[in-house]
Protein backbone atom coordinates (compact mmCIF):
# COMPACT_ATOMS: atom_id res chain seq x y z
CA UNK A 1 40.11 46.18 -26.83
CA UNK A 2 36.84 46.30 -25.14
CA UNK A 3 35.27 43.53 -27.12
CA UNK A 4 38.79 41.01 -26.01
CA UNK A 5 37.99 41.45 -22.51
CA UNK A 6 35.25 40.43 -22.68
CA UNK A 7 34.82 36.82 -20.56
CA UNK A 8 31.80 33.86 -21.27
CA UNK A 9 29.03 34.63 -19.05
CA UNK A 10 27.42 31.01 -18.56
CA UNK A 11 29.13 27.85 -20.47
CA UNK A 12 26.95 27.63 -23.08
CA UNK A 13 26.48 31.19 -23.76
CA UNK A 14 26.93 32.13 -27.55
CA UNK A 15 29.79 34.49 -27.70
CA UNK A 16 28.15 36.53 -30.84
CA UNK A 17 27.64 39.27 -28.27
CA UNK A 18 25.58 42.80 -29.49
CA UNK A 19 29.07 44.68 -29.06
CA UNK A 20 31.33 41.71 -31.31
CA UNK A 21 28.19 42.12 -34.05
CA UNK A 22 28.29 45.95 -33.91
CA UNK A 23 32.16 46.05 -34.28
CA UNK A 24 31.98 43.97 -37.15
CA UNK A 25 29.39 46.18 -38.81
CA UNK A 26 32.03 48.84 -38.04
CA UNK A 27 34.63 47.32 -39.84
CA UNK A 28 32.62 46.06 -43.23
CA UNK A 29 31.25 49.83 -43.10
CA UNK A 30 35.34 50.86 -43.00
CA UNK A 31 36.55 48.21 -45.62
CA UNK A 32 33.49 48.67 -48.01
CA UNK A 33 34.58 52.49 -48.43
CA UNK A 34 38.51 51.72 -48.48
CA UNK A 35 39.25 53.08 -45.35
CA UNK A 36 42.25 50.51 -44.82
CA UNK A 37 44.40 51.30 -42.11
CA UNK A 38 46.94 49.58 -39.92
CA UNK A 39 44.94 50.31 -37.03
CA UNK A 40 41.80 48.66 -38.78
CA UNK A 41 44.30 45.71 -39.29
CA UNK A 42 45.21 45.12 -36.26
CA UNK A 43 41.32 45.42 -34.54
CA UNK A 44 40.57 42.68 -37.61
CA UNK A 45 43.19 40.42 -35.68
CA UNK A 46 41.89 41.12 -32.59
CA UNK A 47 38.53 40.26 -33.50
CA UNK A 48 39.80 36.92 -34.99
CA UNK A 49 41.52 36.54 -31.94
CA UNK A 50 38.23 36.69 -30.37
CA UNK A 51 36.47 34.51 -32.18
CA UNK A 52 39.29 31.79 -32.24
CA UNK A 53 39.22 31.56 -28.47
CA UNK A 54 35.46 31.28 -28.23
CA UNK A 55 35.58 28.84 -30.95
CA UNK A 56 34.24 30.17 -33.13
CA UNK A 57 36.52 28.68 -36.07
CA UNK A 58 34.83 29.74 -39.33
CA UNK A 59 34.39 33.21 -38.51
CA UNK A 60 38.03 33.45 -37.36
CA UNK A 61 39.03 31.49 -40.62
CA UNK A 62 36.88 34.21 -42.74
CA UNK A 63 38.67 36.64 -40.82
CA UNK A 64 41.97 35.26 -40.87
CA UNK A 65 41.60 35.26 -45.05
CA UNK A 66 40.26 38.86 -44.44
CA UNK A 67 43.06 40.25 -42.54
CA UNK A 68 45.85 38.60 -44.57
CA UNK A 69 44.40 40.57 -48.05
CA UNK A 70 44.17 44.18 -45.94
CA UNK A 71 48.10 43.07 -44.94
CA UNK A 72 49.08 42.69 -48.30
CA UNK A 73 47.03 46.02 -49.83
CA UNK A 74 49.22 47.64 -47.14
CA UNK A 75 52.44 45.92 -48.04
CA UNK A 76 52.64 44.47 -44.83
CA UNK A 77 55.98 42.16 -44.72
CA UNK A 78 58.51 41.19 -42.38
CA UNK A 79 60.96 42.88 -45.02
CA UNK A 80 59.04 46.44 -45.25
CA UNK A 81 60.63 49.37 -43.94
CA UNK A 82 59.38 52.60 -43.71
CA UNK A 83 62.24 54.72 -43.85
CA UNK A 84 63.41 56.85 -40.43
CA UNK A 85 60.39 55.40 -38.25
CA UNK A 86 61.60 52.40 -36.69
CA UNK A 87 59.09 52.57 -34.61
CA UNK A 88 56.36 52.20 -37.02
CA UNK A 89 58.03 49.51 -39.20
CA UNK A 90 58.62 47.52 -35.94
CA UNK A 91 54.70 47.73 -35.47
CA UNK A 92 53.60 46.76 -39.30
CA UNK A 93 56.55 44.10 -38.48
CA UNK A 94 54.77 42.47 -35.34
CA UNK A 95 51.11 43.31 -36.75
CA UNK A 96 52.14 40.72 -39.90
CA UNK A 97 54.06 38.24 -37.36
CA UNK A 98 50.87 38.24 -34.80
CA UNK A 99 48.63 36.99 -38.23
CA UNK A 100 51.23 34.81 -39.25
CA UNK A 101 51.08 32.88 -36.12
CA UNK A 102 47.47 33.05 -35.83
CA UNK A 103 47.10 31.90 -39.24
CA UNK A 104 49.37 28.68 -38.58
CA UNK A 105 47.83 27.86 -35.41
CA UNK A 106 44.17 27.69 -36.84
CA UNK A 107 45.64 25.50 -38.99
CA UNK A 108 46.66 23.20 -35.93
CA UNK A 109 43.34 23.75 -34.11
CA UNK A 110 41.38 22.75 -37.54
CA UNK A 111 43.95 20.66 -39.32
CA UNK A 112 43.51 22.83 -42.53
CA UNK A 113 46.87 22.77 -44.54
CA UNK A 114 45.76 26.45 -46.76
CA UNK A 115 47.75 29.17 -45.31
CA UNK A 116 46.74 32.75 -46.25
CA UNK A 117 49.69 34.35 -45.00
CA UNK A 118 53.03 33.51 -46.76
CA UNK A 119 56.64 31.91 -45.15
CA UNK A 120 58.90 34.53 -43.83
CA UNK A 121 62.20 34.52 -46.01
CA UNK A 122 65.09 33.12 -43.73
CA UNK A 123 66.94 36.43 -43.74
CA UNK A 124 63.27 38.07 -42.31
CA UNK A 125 63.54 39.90 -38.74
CA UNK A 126 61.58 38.21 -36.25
CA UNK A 127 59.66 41.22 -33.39
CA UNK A 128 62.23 42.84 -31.10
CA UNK A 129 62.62 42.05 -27.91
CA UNK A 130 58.99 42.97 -25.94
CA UNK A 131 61.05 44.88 -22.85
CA UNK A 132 62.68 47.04 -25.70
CA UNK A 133 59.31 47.77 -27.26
CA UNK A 134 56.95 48.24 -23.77
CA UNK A 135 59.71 50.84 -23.02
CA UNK A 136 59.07 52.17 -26.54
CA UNK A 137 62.44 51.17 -28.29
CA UNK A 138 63.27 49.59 -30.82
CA UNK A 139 66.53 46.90 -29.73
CA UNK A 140 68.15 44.41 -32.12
CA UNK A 141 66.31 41.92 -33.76
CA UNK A 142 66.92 37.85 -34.57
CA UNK A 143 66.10 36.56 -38.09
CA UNK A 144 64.44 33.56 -38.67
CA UNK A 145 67.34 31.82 -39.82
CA UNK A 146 68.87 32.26 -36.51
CA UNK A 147 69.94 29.67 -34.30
CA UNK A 148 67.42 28.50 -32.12
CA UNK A 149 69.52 28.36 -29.42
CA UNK A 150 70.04 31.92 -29.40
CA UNK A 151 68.12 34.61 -27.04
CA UNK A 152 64.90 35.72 -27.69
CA UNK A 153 61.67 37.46 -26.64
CA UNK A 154 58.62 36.03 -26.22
CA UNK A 155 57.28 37.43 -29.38
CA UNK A 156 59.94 36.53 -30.83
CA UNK A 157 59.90 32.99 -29.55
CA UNK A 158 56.43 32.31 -30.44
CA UNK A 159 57.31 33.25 -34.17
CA UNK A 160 59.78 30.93 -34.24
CA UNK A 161 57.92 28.36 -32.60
CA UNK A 162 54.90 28.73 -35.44
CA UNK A 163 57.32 29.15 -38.37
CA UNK A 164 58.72 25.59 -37.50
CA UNK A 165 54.46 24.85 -37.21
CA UNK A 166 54.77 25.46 -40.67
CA UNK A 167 57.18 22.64 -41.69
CA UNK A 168 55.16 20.21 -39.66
CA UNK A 169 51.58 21.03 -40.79
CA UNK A 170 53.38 21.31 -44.36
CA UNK A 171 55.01 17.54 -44.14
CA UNK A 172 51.55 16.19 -43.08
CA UNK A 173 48.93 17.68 -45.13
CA UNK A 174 51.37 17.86 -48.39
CA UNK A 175 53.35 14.80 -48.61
CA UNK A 176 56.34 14.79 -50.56
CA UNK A 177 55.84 12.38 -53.47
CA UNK A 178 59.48 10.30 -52.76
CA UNK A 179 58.96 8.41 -49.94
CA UNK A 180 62.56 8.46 -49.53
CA UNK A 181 62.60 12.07 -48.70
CA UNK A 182 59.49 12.00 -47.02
CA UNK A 183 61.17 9.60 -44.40
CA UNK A 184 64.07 11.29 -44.23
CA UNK A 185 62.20 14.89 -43.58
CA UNK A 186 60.08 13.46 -40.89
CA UNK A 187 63.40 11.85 -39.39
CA UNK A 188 64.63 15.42 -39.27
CA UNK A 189 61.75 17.27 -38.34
CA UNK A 190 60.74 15.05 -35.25
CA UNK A 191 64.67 15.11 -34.15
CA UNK A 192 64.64 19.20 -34.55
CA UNK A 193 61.06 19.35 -32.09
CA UNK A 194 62.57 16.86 -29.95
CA UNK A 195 65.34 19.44 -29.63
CA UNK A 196 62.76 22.09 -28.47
CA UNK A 197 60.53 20.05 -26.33
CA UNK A 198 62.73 21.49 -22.89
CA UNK A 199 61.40 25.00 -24.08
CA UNK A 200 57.36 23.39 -23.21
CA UNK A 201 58.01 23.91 -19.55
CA UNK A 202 58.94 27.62 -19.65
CA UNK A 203 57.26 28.99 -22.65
CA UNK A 204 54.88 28.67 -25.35
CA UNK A 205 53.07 25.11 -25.56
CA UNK A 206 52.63 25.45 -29.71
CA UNK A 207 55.58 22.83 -30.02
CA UNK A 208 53.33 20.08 -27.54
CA UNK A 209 50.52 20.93 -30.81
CA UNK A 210 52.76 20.47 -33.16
CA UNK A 211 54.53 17.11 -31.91
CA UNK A 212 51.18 15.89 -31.51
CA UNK A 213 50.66 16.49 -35.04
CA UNK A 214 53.67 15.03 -36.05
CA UNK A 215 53.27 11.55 -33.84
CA UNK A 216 49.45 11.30 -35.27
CA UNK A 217 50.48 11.74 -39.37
CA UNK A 218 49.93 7.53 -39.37
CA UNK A 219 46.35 7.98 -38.29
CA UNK A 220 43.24 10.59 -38.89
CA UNK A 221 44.11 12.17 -35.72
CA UNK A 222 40.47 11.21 -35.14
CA UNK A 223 39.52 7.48 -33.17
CA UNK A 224 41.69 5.40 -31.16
CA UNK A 225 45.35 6.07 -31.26
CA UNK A 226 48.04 3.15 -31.98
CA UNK A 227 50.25 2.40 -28.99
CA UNK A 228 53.17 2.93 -30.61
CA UNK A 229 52.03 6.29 -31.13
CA UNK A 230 50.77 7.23 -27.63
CA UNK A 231 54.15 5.88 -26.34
CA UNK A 232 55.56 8.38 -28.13
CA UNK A 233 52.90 10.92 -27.13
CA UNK A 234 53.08 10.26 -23.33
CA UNK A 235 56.31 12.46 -22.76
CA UNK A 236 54.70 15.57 -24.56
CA UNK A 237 51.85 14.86 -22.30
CA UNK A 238 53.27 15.04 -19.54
CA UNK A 239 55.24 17.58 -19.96
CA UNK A 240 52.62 19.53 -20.68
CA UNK A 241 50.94 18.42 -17.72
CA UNK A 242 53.74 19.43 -15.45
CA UNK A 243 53.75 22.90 -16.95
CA UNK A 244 49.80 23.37 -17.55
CA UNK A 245 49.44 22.20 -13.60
CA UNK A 246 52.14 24.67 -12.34
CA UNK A 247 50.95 27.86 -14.05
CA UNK A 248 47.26 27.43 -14.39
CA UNK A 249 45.96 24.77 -11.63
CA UNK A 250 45.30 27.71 -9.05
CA UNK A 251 43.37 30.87 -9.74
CA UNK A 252 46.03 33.34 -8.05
CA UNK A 253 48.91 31.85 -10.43
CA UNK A 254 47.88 33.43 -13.28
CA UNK A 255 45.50 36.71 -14.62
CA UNK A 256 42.69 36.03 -17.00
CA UNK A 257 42.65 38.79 -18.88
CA UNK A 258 46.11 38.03 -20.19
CA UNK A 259 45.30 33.73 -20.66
CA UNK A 260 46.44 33.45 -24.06
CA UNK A 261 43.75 31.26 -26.55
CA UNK A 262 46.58 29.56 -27.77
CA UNK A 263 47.40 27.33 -25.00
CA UNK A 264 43.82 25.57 -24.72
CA UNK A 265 44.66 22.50 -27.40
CA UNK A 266 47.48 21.58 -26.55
CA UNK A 267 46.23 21.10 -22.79
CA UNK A 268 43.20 19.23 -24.28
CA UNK A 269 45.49 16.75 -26.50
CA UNK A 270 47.73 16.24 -23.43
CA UNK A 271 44.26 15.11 -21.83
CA UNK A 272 43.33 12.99 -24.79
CA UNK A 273 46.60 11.27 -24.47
CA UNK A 274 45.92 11.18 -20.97
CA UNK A 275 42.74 9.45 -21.65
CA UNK A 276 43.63 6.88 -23.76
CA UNK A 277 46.57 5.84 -21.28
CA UNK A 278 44.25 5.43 -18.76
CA UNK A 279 41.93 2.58 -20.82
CA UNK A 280 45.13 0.69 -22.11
CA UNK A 281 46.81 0.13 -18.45
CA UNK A 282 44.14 1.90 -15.71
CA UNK A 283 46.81 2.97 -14.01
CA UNK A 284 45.76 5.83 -11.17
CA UNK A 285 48.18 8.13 -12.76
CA UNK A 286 46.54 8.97 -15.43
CA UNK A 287 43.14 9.13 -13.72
CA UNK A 288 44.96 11.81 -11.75
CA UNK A 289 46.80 13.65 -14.51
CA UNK A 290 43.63 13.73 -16.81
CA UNK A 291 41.41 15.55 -13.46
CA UNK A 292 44.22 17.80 -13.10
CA UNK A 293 44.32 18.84 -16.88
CA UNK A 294 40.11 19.23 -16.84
CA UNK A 295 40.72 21.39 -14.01
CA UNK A 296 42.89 23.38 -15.99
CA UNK A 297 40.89 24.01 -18.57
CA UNK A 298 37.65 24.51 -16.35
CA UNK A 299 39.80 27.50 -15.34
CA UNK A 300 40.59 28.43 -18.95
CA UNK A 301 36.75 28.36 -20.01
CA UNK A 302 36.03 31.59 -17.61
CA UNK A 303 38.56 33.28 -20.27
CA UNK A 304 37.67 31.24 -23.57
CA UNK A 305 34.46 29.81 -24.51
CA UNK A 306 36.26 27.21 -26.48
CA UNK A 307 37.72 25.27 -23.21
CA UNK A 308 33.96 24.55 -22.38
CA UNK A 309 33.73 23.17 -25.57
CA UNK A 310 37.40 20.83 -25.54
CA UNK A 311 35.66 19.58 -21.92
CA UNK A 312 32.86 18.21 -22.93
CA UNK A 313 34.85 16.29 -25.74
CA UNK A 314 36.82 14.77 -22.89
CA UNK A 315 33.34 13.31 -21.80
CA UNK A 316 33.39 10.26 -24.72
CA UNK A 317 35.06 7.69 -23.89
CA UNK A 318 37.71 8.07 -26.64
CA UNK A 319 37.91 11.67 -27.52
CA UNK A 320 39.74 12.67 -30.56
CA UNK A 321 43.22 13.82 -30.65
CA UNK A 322 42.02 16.32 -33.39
CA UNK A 323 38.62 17.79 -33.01
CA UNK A 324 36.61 18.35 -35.98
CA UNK A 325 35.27 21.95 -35.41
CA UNK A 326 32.72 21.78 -38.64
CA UNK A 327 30.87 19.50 -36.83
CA UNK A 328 30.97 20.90 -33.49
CA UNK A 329 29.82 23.88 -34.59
């Protein structure tokens, strides 16, 4: 936990801190004499937590891989019980649901289409409600084929939210090879985040990533987007804008040691989008919107080292809606 709370020191400060490279000696130490545990698990996914929000991508990919083959030697799975301790199959359950949404959102950040954990069946539990489990309970659970209408925890939510990721990443990166059904999935899979796109301004921001996915499958995702495609793009923008400037414009709104690493792309896309608005009709607006959003994330890069690195992308004049981390780093 110590090594997680830890915050960038100056902006350009490497992150591959004394304590991060003695923890990981640690671990190899632990994993080279097969001392596999779920509590070594779950400091691996911390650590690749770490790493992801200080972008550092191909360490948190190496650990991601990592993590996902100490799951599976421990038959982590949404579907293992271990028999009259709900307690401890509802914490292998949300160790394997925090990788599996890790896993799916590196392969947003890095648009890299080889999962290492595998899809939850639909009859799979999703987490139980978080109040249940701070109070150390264990309450009902939803199952990912529930309706996604229905009530559900944060945790919960967020699984949800990165299972659909899945679909998305899945219908860019893997094309079906009828066109006919490749038309109609994307029909159906831009309707169903459509359908979700209300839940941006009171919860997790992973669907803003994934319809900007989605909206840039007919280019790289890299160079200047098509209007047709930004038109589409403006109302995740600024929807994301509305949200990212009431929780995280002001200092006293929110508590850094909690900022999630998740929310920092889809606040820079909303900026690209923001960006390229601004050059096709200089309207003020977007001048204002995109200082607003660089504010936000100035404030996010006292948490994550990455921010500092999605602001200076916003300094080309036409930033990429995808940012290609191997050659950043």
């Amino acid at each position: 936990m110590l090594l997680i709370l830890q915050f960038p020191r100056q902006s350009d400060a490497s992150m591959v801190s004394l304590l991060y490279l003695r923890l990981m000696t640690l671990v190899y130490v632990l994993e080279a004499t097969e001392r596999y545990s779920l509590h070594l698990l779950q400091t691996r996914i911390l650590i690749a937590y770490y790493e992801f929000g200080h972008g550092m991508m191909a360490a948190a990919a190496a650990s991601v891989a990592g993590c996902a083959k100490v799951a599976g030697f421990l038959g982590l799975s949404p579907r293992s019980v271990v028999a009259d301790d709900l307690i401890v199959t509802e914490e292998r359950r949300r160790a394997w649901w925090a990788l599996h949404n890790l896993d799916r959102h590196m392969a947003l950040a890095c648009g890299d289409f080889m999962f290492t954990i595998p899809d939850p069946y639909q009859s799979d539990d999703f987490p139980c409600n978080d109040r249940d489990w701070f109070a150390g309970t264990v309450g009902p659970t939803a199952r990912v084929g529930t309706a996604s209408d229905a009530k559900f925890g944060q945790f919960a939510r967020e699984c949800q939210i990165h299972h659909l990721v899945t679909r998305v990443v899945r219908h860019i990166y893997e094309p079906a090879a009828d066109e006919v059904f490749q038309l109609e999935e994307a029909v159906q899979l831009e309707r169903t985040l459509l359908h979700f796109l209300p839940l941006l301004e009171r919860t997790d921001l992973t669907y803003g990533r994934a319809l900007f996915l989605f909206y840039s499958r007919l280019t790289s995702g890299r160079g200047p987007i098509p209007p047709d495609r930004l038109a589409a793009m403006e109302p995740v923008a600024v929807t994301i804008y509305n949200y990212a400037g009431r929780c995280y414009t002001s200092e006293g709104d929110f508590d850094y040691d909690t900022l999630s690493p998740y929310i920092m792309l889809s606040i820079y896309q909303a900026a690209v989008v923001y960006v390229h608005l601004q050059r096709l009709s200089d309207e003020q607006k977007y001048a204002g919107g995109l200082e607003r959003l660089q504010i936000v994330l100035k404030n996010f890069s006292r948490r994550w080292a990455a921010a500092t690195t999605y602001i200076n992308l916003l300094e080309s004049p036409a930033p990429d809606l995808l940012p290609d981390w191997r050659r950043i780093e």
